[in-house]
C-alpha atoms as a PDB file:
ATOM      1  CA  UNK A   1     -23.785  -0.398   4.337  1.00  0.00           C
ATOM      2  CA  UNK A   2     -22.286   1.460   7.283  1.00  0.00           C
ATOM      3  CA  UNK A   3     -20.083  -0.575  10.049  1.00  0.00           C
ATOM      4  CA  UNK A   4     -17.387  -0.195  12.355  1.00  0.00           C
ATOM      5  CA  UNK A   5     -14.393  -2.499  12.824  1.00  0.00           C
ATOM      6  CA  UNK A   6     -12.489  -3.479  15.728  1.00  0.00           C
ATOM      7  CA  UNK A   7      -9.000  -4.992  15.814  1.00  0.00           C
ATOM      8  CA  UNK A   8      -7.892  -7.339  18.984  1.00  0.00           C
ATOM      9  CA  UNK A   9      -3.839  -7.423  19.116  1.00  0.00           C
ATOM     10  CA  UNK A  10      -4.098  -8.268  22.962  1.00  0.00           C
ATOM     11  CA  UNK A  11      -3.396 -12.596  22.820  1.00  0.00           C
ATOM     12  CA  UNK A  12       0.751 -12.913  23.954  1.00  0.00           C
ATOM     13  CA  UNK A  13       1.423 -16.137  22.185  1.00  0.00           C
ATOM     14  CA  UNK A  14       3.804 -18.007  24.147  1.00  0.00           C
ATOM     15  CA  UNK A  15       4.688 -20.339  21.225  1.00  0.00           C
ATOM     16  CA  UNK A  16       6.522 -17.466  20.047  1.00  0.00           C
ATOM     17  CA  UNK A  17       9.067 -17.688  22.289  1.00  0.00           C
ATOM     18  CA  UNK A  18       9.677 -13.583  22.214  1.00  0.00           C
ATOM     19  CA  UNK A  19       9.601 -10.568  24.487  1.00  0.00           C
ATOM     20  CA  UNK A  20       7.755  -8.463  21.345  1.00  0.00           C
ATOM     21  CA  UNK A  21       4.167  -9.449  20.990  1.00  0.00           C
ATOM     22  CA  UNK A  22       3.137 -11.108  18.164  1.00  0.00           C
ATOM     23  CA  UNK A  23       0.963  -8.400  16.598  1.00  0.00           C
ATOM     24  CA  UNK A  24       4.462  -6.635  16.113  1.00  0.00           C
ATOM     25  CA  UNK A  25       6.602  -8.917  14.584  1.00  0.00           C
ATOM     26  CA  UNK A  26       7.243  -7.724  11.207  1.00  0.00           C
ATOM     27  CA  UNK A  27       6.046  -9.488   8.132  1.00  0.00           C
ATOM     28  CA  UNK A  28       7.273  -8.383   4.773  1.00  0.00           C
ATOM     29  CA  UNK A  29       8.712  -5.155   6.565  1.00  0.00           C
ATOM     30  CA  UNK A  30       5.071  -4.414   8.493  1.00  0.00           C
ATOM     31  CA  UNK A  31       3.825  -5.317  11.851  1.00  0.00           C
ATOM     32  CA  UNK A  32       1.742  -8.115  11.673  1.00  0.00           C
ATOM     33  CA  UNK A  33      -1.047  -6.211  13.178  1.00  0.00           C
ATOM     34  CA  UNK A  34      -0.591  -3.795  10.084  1.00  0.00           C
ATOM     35  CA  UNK A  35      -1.524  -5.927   7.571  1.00  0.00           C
ATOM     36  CA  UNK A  36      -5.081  -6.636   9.208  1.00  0.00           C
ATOM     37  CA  UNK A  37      -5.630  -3.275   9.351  1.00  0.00           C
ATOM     38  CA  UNK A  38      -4.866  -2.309   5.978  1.00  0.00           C
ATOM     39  CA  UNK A  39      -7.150  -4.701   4.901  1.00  0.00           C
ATOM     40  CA  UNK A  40      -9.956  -3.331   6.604  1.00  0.00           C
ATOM     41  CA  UNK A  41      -9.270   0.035   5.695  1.00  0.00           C
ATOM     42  CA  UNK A  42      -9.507  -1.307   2.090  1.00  0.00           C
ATOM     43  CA  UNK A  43     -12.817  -2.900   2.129  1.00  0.00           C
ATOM     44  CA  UNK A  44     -15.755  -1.223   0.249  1.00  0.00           C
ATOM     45  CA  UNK A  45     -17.885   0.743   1.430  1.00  0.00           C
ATOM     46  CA  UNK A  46     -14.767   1.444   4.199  1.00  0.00           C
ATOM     47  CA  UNK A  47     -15.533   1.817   7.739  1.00  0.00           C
ATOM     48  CA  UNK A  48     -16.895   4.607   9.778  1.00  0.00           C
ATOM     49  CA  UNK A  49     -14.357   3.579  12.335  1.00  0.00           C
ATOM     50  CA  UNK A  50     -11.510   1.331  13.479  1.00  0.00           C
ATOM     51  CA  UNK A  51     -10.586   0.445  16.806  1.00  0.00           C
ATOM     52  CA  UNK A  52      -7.666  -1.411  18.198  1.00  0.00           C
ATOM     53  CA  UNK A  53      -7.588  -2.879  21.085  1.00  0.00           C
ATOM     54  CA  UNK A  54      -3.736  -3.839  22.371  1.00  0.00           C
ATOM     55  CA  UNK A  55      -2.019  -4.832  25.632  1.00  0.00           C
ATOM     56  CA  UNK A  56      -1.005  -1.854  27.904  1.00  0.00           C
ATOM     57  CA  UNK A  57       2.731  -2.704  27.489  1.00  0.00           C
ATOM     58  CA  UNK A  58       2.684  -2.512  23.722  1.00  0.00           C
ATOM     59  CA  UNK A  59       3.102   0.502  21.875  1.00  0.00           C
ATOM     60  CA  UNK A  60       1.126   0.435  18.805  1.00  0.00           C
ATOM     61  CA  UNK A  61       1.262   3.147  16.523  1.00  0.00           C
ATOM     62  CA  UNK A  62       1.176   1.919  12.854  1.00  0.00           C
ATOM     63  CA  UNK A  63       1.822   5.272  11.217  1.00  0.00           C
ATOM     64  CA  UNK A  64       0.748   7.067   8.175  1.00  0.00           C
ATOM     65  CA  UNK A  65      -0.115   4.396   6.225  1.00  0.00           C
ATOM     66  CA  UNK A  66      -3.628   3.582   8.383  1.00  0.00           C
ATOM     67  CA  UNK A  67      -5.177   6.602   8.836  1.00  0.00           C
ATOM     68  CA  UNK A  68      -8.340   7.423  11.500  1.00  0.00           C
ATOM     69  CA  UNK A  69      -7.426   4.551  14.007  1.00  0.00           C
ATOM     70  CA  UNK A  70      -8.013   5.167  17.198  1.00  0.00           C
ATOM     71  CA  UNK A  71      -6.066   2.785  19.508  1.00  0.00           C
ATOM     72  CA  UNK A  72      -7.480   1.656  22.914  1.00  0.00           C
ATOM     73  CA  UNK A  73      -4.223   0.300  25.850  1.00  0.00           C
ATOM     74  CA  UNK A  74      -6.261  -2.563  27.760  1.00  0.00           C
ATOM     75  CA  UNK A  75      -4.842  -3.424  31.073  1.00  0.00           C
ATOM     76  CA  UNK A  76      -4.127  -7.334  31.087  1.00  0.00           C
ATOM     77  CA  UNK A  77      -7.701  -9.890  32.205  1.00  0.00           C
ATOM     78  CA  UNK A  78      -9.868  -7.351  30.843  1.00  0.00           C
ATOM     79  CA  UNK A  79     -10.089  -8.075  27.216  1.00  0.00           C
ATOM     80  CA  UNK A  80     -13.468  -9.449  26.987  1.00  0.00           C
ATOM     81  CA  UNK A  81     -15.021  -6.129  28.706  1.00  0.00           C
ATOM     82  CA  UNK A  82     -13.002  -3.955  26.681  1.00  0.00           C
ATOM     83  CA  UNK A  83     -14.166  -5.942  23.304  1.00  0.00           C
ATOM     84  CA  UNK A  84     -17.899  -5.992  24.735  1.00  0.00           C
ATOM     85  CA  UNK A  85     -18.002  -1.902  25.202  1.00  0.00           C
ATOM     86  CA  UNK A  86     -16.405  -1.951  21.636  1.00  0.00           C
ATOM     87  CA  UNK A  87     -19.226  -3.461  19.448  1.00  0.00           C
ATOM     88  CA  UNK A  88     -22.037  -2.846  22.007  1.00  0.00           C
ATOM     89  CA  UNK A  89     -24.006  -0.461  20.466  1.00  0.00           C
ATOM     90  CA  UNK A  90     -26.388  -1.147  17.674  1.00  0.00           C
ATOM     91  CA  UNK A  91     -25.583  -1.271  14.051  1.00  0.00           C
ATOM     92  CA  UNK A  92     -22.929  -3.864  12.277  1.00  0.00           C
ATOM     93  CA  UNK A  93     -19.506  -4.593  13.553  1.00  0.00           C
ATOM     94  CA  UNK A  94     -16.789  -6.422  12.455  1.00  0.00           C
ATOM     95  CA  UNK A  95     -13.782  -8.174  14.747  1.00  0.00           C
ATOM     96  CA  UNK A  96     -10.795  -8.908  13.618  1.00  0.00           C
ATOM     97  CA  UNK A  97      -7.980 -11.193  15.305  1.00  0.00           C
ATOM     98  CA  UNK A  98      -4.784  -9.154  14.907  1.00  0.00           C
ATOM     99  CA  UNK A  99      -2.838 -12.265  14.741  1.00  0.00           C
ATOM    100  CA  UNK A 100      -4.579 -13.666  11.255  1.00  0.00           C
ATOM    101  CA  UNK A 101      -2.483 -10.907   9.024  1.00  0.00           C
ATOM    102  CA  UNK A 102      -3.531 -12.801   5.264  1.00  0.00           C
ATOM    103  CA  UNK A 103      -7.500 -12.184   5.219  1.00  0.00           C
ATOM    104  CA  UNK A 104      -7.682  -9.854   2.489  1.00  0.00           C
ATOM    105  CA  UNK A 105     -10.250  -6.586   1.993  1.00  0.00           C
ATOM    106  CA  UNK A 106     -12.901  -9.590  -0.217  1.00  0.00           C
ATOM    107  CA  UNK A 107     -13.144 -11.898   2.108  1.00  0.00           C
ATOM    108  CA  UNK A 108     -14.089  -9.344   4.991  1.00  0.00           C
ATOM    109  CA  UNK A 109     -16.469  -7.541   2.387  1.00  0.00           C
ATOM    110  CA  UNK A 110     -18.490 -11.563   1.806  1.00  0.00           C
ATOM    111  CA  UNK A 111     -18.253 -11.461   6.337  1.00  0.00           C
ATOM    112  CA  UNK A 112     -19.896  -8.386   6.045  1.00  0.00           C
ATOM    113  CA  UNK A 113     -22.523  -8.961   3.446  1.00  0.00           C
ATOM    114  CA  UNK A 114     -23.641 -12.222   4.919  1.00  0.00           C
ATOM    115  CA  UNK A 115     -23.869 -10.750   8.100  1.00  0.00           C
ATOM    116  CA  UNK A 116     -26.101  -8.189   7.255  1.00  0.00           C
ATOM    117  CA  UNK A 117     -27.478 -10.439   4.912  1.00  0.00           C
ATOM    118  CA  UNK A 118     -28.991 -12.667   7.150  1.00  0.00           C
ATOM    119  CA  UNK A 119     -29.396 -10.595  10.390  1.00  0.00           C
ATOM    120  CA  UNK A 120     -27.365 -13.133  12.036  1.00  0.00           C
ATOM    121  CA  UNK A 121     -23.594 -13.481  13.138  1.00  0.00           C
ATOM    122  CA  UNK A 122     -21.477 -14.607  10.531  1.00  0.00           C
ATOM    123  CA  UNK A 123     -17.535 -15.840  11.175  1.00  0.00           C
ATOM    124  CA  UNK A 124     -14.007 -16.766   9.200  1.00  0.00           C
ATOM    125  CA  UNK A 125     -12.506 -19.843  10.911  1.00  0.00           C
ATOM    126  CA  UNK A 126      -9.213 -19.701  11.353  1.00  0.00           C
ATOM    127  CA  UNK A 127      -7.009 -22.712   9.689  1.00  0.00           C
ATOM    128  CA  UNK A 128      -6.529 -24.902  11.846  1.00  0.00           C
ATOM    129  CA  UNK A 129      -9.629 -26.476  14.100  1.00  0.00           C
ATOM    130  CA  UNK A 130      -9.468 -25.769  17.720  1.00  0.00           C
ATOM    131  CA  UNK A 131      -8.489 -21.611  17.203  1.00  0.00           C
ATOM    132  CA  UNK A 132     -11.785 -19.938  17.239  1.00  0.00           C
ATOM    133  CA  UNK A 133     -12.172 -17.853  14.581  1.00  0.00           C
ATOM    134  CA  UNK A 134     -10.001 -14.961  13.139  1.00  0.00           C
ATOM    135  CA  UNK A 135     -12.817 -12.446  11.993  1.00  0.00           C
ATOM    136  CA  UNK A 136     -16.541 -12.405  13.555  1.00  0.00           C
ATOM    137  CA  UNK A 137     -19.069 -10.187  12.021  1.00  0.00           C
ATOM    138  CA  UNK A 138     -23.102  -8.970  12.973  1.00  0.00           C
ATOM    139  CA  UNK A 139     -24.953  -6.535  15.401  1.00  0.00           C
ATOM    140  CA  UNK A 140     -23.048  -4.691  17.536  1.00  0.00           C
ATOM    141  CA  UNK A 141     -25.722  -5.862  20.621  1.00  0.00           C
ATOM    142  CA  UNK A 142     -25.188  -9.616  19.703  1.00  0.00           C
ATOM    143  CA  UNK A 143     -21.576  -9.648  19.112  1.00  0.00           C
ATOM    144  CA  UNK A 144     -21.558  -7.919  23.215  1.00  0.00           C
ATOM    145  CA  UNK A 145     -23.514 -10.729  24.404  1.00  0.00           C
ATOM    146  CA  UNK A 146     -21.361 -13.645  24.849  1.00  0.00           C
ATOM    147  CA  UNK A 147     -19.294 -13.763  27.800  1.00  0.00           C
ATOM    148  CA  UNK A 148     -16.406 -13.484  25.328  1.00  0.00           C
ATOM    149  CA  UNK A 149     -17.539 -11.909  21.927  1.00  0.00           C
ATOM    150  CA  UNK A 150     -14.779 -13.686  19.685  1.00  0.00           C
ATOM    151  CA  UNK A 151     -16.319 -16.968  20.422  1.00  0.00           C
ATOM    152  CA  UNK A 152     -20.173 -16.336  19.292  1.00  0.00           C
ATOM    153  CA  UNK A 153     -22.645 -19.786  19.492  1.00  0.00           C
ATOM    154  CA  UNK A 154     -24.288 -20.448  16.456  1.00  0.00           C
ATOM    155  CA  UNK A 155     -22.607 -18.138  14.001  1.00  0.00           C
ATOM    156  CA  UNK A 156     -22.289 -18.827  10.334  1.00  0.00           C
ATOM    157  CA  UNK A 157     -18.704 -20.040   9.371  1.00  0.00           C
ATOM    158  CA  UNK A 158     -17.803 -18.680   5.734  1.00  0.00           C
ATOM    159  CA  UNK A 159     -15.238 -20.781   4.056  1.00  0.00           C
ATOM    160  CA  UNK A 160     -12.126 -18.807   2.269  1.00  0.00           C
ATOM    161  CA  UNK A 161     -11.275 -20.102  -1.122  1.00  0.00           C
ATOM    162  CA  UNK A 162      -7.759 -20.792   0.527  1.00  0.00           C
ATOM    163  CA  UNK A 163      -7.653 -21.927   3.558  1.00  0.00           C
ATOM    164  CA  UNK A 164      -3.998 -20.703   4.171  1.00  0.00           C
ATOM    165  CA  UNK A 165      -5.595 -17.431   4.338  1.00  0.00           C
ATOM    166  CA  UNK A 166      -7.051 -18.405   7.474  1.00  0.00           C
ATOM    167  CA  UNK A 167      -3.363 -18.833   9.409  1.00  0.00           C
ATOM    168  CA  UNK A 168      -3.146 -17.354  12.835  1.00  0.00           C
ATOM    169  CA  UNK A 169       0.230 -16.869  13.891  1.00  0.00           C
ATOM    170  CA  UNK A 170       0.760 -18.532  17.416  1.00  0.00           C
ATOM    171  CA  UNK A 171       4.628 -19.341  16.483  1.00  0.00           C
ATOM    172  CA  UNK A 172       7.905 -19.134  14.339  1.00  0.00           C
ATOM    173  CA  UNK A 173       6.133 -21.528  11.909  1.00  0.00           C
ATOM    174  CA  UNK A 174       3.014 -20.241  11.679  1.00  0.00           C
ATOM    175  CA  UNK A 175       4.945 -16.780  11.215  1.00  0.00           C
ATOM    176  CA  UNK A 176       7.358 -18.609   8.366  1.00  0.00           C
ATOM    177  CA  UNK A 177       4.341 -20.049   6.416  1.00  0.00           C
ATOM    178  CA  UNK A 178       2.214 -16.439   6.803  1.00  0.00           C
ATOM    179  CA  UNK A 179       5.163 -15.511   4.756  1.00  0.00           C
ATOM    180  CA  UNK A 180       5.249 -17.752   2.252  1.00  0.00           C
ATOM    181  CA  UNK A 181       1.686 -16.459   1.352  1.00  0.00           C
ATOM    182  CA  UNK A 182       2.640 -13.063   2.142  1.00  0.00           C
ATOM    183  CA  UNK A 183       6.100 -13.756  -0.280  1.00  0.00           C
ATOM    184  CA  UNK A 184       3.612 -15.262  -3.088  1.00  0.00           C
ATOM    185  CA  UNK A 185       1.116 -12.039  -3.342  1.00  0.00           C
ATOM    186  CA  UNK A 186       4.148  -9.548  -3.510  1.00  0.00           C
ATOM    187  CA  UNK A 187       5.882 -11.383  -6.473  1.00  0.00           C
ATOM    188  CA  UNK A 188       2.975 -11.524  -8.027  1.00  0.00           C
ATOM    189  CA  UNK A 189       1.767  -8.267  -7.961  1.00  0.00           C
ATOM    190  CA  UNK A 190       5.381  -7.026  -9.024  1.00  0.00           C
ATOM    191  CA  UNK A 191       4.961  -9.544 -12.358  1.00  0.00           C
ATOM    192  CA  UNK A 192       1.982  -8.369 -13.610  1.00  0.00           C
ATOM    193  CA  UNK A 193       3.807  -4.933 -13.451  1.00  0.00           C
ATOM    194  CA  UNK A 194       6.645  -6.358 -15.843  1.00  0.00           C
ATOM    195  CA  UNK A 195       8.506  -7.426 -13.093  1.00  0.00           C
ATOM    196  CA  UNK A 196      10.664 -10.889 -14.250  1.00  0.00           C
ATOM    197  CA  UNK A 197      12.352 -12.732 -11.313  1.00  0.00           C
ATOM    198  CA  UNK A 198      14.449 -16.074 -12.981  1.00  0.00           C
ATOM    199  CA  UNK A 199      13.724 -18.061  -9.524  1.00  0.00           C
ATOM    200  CA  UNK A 200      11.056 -15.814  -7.505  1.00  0.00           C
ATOM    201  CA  UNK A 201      10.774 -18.348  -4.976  1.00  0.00           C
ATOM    202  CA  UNK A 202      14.363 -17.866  -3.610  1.00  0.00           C
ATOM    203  CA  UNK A 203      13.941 -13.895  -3.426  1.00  0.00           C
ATOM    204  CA  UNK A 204      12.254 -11.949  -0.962  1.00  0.00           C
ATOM    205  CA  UNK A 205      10.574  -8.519  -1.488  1.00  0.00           C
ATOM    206  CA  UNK A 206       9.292  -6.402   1.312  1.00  0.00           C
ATOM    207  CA  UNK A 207       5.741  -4.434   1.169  1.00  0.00           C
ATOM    208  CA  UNK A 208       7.113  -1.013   0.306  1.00  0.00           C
ATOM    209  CA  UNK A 209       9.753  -1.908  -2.623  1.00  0.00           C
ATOM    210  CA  UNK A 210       9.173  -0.979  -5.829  1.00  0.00           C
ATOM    211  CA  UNK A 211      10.268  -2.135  -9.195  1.00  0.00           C
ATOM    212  CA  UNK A 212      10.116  -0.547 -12.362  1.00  0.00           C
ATOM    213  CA  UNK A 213       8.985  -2.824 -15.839  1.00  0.00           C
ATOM    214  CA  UNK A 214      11.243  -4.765 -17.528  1.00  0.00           C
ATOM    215  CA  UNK A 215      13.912  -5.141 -14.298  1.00  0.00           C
ATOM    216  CA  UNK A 216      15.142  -8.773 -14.141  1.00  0.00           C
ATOM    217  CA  UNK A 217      15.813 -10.005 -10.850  1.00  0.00           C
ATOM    218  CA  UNK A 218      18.085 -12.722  -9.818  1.00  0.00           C
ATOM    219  CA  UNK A 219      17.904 -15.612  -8.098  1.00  0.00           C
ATOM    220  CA  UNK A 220      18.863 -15.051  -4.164  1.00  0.00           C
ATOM    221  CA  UNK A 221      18.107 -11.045  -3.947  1.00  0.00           C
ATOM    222  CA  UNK A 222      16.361  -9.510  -0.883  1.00  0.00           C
ATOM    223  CA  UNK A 223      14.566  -6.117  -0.849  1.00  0.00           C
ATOM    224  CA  UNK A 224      13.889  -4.449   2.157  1.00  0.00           C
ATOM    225  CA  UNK A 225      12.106  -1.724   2.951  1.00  0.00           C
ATOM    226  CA  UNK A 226      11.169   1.058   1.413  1.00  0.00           C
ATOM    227  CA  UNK A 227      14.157   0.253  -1.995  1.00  0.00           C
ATOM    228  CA  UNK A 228      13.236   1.604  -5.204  1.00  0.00           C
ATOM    229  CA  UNK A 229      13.760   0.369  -7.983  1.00  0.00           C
ATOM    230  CA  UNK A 230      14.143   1.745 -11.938  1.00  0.00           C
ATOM    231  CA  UNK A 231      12.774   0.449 -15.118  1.00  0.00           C
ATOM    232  CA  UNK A 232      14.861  -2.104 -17.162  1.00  0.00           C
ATOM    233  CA  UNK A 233      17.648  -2.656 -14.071  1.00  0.00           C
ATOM    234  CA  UNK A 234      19.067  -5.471 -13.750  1.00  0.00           C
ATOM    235  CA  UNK A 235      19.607  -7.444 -10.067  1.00  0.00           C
ATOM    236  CA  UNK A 236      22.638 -10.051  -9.796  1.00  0.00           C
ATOM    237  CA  UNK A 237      22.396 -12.974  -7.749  1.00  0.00           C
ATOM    238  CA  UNK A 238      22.332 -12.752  -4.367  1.00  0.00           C
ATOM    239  CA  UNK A 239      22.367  -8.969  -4.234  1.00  0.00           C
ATOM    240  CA  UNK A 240      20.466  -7.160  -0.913  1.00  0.00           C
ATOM    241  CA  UNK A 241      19.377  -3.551  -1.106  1.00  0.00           C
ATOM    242  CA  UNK A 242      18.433  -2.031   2.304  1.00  0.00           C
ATOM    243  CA  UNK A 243      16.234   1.218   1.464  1.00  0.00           C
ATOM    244  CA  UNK A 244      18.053   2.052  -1.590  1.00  0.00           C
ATOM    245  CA  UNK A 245      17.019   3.746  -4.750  1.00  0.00           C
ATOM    246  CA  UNK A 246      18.466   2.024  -7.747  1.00  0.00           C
ATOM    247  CA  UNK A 247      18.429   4.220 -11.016  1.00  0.00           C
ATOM    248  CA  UNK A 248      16.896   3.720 -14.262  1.00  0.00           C
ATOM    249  CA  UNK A 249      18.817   0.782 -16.665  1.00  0.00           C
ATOM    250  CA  UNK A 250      21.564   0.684 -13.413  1.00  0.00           C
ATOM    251  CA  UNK A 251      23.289  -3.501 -13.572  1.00  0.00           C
ATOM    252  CA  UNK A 252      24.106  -4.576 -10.021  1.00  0.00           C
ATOM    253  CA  UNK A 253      26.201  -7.878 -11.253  1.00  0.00           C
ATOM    254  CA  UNK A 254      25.914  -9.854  -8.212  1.00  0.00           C
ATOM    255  CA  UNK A 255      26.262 -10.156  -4.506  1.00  0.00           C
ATOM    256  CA  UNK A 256      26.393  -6.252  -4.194  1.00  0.00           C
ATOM    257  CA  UNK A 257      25.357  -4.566  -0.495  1.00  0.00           C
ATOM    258  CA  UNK A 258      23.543  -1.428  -1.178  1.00  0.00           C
ATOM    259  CA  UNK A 259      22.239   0.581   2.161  1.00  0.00           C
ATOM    260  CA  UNK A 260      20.587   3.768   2.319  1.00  0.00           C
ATOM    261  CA  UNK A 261      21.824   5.086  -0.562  1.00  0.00           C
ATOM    262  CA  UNK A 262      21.720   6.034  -4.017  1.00  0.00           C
ATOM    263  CA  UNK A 263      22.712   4.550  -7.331  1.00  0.00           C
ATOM    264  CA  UNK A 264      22.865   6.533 -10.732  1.00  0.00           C
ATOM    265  CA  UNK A 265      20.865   5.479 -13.339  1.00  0.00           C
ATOM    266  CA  UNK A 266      22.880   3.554 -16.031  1.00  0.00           C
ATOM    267  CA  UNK A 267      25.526   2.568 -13.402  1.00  0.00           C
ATOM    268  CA  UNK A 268      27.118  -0.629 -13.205  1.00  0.00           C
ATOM    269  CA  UNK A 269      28.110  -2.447  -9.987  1.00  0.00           C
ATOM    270  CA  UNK A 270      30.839  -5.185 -10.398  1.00  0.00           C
ATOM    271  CA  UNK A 271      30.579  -8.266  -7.945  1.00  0.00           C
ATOM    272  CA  UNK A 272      30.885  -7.581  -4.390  1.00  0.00           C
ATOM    273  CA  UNK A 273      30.245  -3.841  -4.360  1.00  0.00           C
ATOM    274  CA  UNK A 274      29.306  -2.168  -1.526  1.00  0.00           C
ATOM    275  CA  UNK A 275      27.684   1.047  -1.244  1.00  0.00           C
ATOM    276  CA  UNK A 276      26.389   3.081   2.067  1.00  0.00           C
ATOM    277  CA  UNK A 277      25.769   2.715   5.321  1.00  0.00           C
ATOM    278  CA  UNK A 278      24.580   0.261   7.533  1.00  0.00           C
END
């Protein structure tokens, strides 16, 4: 199966009360738009090519970590245009909404294979009725033919197994409850690594920490960006680490500040310790 994908981070979303558009608020330390793209570049067989399309006063650059994207500055009024010159050409195409961050690389790879499946247009719905959908997949030719291609008539709606997945963010809430799912996969993921956390649902861990097996983790602790770490550590209570690299068997015993800095393995941190900069 060969397709293309394109990524539309141009709606503003007033609800969200900001001057940053909403494809750029962070979520677990990444853009929002990030995390859709990610996703996309995961699916199997991956794409030939991604595409997205963003508002001429956003910068969009999403680094290293998404490789071969191409991004496309569309001047404000001319989104459907842009998105119809996108997927016009023949072969299968996929668009994304990058404002629905928690579809994962599965549920675009079922899009895609009932799309091609059935020669027909095939969509995700987002959560909540009324939204349109947040991923639209089929021929590049019918996917241009609408007057606006994210709203195709008579496409098949897939259902997700969650529906949560299906959350656009339009506002703070929507944002807070993206993550709570985003919160849910990361803990996760760290426990079936040997990971224990005695109340996960009171820490938060960003996308790029990473914790050795057998750490224990406090209740209260926040992780933020790219903080490593060791094997068999232990976390105190309401301890937060700020891109800091935590030794092997180090004990932090509780409402330590660690920034951008380094701790030797086997040290121990007594209560209130602070170490580097912010």
């Amino acid at each position: 199966m060969r397709w293309r994908a394109v990524v539309v981070a141009l709606e503003r979303a007033p609800g969200l009360r900001s001057r940053a558009s909403v494809h750029l608020h962070p979520l677990a330390g990444c853009p929002i738009v990030w995390h859709v793209v990610r996703a996309i570049l995961d699916v199997k067989p991956a794409p030939s090519s991604v595409i997205v399309l963003h508002d001429v006063g956003d910068s969009v650059d999403l680094g290293n970590g998404t490789p071969d994207v191409t991004y496309e500055a569309v001047p404000r009024g001319d989104a459907a245009r842009a998105l119809r010159f996108a997927v016009g050409t023949p072969g299968l195409a996929l668009i994304a909404d990058g404002a629905a961050p928690l579809v994962d690389a599965p549920s675009y790879e079922r899009l895609l294979g009932a799309a091609e499946a059935q020669g027909t247009v095939a969509c995700i719905a987002a959560e909540r009725d009324g939204r349109g959908p947040v991923a639209i997949a089929g021929d590049g030719m019918a996917l241009a033919a609408p007057p606006d291609p994210r709203r195709p008539d008579g496409a098949t709606c897939l259902t997700l197994p969650d529906p949560a997945t299906g959350i656009r963010i339009t506002d703070r809430h929507d944002m807070a409850r993206a993550a709570m799912v985003v919160h849910e996969r990361l803990i996760r993921q760290h426990e079936e690594r040997g990971v224990s956390f005695l109340l996960p649902m009171t820490t938060w861990v960003d996308l790029d920490v990473r914790i050795g097996a057998d750490t224990l983790v406090y209740p209260g602790c926040v992780l933020e960006g790219s903080t490593v770490i060791g094997s068999e550590c232990v976390i105190g209570p309401h301890s937060r680490l700020i891109e800091a690299h935590i030794g092997r068997g180090a004990e932090l015993k509780g409402w330590n500040y660690v920034a951008r800095t380094s701790i030797r393995n086997h040290a121990v941190l007594e209560p209130h310790e602070r170490r580097g900069l912010d």
